[in-house]
N, C-alpha and C. Protein backbone atom coordinates (compact mmCIF):
# COMPACT_ATOMS: atom_id res chain seq x y z
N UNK A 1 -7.40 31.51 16.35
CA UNK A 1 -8.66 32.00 16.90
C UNK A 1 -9.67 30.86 16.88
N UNK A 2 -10.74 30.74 17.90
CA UNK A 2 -11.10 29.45 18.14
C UNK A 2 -12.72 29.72 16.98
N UNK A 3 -13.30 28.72 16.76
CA UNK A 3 -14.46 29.40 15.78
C UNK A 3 -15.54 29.57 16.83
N UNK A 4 -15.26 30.12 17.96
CA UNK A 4 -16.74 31.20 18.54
C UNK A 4 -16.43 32.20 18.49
N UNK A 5 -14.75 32.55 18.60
CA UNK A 5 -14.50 33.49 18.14
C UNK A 5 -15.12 34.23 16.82
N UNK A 6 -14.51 33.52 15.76
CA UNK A 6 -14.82 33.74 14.11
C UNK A 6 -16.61 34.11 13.97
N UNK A 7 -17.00 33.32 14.89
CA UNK A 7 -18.42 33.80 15.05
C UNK A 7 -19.21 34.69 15.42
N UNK A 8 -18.37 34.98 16.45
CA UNK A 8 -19.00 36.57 17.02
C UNK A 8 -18.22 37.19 15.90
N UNK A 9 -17.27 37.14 15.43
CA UNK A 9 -16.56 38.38 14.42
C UNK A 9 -17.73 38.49 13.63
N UNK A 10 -18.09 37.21 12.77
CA UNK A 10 -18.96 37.35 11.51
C UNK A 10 -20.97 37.83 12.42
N UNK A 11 -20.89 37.34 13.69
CA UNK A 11 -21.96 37.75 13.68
C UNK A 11 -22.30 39.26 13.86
N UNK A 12 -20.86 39.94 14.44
CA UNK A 12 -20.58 41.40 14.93
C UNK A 12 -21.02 42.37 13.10
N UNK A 13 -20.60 41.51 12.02
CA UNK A 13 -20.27 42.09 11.00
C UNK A 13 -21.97 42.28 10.49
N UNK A 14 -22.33 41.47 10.14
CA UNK A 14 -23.92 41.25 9.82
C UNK A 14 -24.89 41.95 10.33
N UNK A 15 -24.73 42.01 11.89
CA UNK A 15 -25.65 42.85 12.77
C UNK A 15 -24.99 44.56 12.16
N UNK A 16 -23.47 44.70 12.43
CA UNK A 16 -23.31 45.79 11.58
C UNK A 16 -24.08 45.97 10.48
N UNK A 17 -23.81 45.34 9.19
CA UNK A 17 -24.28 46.01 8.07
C UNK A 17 -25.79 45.87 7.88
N UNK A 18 -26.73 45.53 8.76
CA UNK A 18 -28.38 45.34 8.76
C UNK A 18 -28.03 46.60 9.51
N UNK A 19 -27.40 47.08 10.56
CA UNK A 19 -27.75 48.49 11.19
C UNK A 19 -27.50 49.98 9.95
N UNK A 20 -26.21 49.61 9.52
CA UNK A 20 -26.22 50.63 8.23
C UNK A 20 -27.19 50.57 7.15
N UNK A 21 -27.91 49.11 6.37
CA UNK A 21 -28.68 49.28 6.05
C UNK A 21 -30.48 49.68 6.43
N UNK A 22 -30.60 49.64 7.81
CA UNK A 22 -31.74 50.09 8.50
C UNK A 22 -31.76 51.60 8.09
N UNK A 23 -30.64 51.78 8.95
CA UNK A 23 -30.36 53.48 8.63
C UNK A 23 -30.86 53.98 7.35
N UNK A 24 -30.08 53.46 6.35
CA UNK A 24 -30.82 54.05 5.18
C UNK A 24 -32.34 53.97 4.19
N UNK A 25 -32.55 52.46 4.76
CA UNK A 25 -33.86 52.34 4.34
C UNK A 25 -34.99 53.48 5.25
N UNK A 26 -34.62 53.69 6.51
CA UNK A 26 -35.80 54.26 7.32
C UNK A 26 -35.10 55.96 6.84
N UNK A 27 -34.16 56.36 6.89
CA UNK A 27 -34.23 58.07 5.93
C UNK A 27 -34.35 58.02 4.80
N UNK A 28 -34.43 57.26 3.80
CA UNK A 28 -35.12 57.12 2.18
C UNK A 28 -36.82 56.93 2.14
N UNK A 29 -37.15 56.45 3.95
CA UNK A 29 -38.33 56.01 3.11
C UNK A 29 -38.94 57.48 4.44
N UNK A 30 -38.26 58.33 4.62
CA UNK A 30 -38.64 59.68 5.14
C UNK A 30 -39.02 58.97 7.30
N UNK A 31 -38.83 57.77 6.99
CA UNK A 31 -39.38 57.13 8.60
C UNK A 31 -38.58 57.96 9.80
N UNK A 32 -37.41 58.54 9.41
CA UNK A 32 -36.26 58.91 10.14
C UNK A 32 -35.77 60.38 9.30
N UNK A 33 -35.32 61.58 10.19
CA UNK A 33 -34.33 62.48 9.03
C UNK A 33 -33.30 62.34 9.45
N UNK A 34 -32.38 62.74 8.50
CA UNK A 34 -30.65 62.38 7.98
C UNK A 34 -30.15 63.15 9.38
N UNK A 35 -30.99 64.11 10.00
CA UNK A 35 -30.04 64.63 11.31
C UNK A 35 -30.48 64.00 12.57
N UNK A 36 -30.95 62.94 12.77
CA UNK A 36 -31.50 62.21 13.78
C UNK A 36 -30.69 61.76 14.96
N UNK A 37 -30.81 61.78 15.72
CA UNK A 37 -29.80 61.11 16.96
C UNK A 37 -30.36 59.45 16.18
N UNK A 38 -31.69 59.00 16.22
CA UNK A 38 -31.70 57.63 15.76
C UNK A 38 -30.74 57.05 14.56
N UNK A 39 -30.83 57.27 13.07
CA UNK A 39 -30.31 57.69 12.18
C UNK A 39 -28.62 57.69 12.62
N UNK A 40 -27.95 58.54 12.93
CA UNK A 40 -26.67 58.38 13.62
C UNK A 40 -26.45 56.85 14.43
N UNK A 41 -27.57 57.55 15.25
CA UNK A 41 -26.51 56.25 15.95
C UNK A 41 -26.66 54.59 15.13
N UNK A 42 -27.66 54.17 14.46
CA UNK A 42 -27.67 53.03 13.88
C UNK A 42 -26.49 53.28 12.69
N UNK A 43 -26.57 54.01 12.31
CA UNK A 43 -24.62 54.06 11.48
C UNK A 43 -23.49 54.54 12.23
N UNK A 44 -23.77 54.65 13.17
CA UNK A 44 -22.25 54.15 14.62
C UNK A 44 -21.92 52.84 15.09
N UNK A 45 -23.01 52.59 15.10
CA UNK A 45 -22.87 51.03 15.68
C UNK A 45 -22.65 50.02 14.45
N UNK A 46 -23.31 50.66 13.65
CA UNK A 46 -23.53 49.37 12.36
C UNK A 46 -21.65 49.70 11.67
N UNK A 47 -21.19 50.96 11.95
CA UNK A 47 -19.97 50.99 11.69
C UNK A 47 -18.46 50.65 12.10
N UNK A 48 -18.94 50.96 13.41
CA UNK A 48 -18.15 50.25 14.72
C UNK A 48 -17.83 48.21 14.15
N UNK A 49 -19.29 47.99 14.32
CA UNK A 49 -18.90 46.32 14.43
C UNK A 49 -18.72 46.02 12.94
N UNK A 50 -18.77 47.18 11.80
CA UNK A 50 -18.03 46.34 10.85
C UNK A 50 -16.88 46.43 10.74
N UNK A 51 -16.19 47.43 11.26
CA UNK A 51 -14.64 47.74 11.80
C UNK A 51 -14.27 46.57 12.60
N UNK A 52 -14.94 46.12 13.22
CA UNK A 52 -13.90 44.87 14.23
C UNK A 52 -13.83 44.28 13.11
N UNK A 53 -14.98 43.72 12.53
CA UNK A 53 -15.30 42.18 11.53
C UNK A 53 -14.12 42.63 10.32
N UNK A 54 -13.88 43.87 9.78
CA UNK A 54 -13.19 44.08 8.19
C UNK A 54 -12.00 44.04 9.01
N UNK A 55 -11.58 45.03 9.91
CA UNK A 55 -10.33 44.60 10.68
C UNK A 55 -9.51 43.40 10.68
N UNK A 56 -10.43 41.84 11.47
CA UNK A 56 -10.37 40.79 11.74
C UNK A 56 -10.13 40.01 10.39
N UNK A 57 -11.03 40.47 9.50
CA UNK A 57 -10.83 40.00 7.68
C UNK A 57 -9.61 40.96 7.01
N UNK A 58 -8.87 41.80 7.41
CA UNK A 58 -8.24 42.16 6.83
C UNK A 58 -8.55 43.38 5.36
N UNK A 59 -9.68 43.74 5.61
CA UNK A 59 -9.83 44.22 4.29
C UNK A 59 -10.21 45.95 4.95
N UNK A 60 -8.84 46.42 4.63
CA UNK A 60 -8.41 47.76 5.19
C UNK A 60 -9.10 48.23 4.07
N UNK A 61 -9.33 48.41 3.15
CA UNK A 61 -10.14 49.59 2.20
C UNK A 61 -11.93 49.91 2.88
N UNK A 62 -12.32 48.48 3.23
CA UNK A 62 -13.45 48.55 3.96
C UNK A 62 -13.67 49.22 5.23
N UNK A 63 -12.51 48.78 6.10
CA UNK A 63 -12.21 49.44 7.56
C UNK A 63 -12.03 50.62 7.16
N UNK A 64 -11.54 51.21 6.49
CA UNK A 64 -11.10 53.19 5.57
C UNK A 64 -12.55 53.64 5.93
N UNK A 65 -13.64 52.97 5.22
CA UNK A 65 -14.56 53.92 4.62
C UNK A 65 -15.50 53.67 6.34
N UNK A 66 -15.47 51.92 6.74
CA UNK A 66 -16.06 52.24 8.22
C UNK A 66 -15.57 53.16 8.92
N UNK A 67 -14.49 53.65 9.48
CA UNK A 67 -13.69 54.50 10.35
C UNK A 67 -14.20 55.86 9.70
N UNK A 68 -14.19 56.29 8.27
CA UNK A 68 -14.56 57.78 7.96
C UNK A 68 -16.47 57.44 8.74
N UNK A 69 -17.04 56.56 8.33
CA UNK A 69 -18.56 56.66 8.36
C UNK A 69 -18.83 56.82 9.91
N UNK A 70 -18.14 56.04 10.93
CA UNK A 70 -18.13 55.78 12.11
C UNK A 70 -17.77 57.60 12.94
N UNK A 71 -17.05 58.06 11.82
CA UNK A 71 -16.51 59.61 12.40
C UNK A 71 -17.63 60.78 11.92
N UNK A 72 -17.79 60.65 10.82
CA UNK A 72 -19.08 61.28 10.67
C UNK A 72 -20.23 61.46 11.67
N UNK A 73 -20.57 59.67 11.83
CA UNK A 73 -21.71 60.07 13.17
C UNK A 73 -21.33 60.60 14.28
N UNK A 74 -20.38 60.15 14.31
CA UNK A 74 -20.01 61.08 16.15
C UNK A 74 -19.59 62.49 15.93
N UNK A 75 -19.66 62.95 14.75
CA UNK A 75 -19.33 64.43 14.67
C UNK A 75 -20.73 65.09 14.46
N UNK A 76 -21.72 64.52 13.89
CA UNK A 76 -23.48 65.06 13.57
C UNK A 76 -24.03 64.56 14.73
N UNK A 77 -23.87 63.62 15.83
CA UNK A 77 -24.19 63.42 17.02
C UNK A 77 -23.67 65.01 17.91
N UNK A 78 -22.42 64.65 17.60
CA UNK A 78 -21.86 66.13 18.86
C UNK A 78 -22.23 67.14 18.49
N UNK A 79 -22.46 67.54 16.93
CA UNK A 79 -22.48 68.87 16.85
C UNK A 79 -24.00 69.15 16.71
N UNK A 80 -25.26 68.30 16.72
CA UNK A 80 -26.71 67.92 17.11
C UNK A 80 -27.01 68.16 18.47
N UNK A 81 -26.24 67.40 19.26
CA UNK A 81 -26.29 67.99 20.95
C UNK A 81 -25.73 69.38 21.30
N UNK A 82 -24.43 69.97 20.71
CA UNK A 82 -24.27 71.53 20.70
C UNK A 82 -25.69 72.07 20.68
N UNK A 83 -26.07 72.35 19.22
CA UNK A 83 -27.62 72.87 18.86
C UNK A 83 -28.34 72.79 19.65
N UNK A 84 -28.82 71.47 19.95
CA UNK A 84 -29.87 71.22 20.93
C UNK A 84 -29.92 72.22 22.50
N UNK A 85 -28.25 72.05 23.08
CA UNK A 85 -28.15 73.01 23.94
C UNK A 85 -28.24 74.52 24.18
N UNK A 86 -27.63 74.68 22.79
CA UNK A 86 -28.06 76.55 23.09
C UNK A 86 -29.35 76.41 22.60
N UNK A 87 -30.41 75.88 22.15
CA UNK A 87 -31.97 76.09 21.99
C UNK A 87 -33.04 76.37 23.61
């Protein structure tokens, strides 16, 4: 793999975990609530690109817990838009 490659991996990973940590700083500090379309989706994305990056590094215990976190949001996303619709 050439190192622009390795670079977008590691830069994919970083931008990930500043999006998971956004997420939680802005619903701890009440800026956001835990059922937010915002909230979600910055721990979709921030989960997604740490899945390529732990993937690419090999460290499947990490990719485990991205892939459960990454499923979570798209299940409180879908089942947030259900709600929203019958309202």
């Amino acid at each position: 793999m050439s190192i622009h490659s390795e670079l977008w991996i590691d830069i994919l990973g970083w931008v990930g975990a500043s999006a998971v940590l956004v997420a939680y700083v802005l619903v701890s500090a009440r800026r956001v609530s835990g059922d937010s379309t915002a909230y979600q989706l910055l721990n979709l994305v921030g989960s997604a690109f740490l899945i390529i990056n732990t993937v690419h590094y090999g460290a499947y215990p990490s990719t485990f817990v991205n892939v459960v976190w990454l499923g979570i949001a798209v299940y409180a996303i879908a089942t947030y838009s259900l709600i929203l619709k019958r309202k």
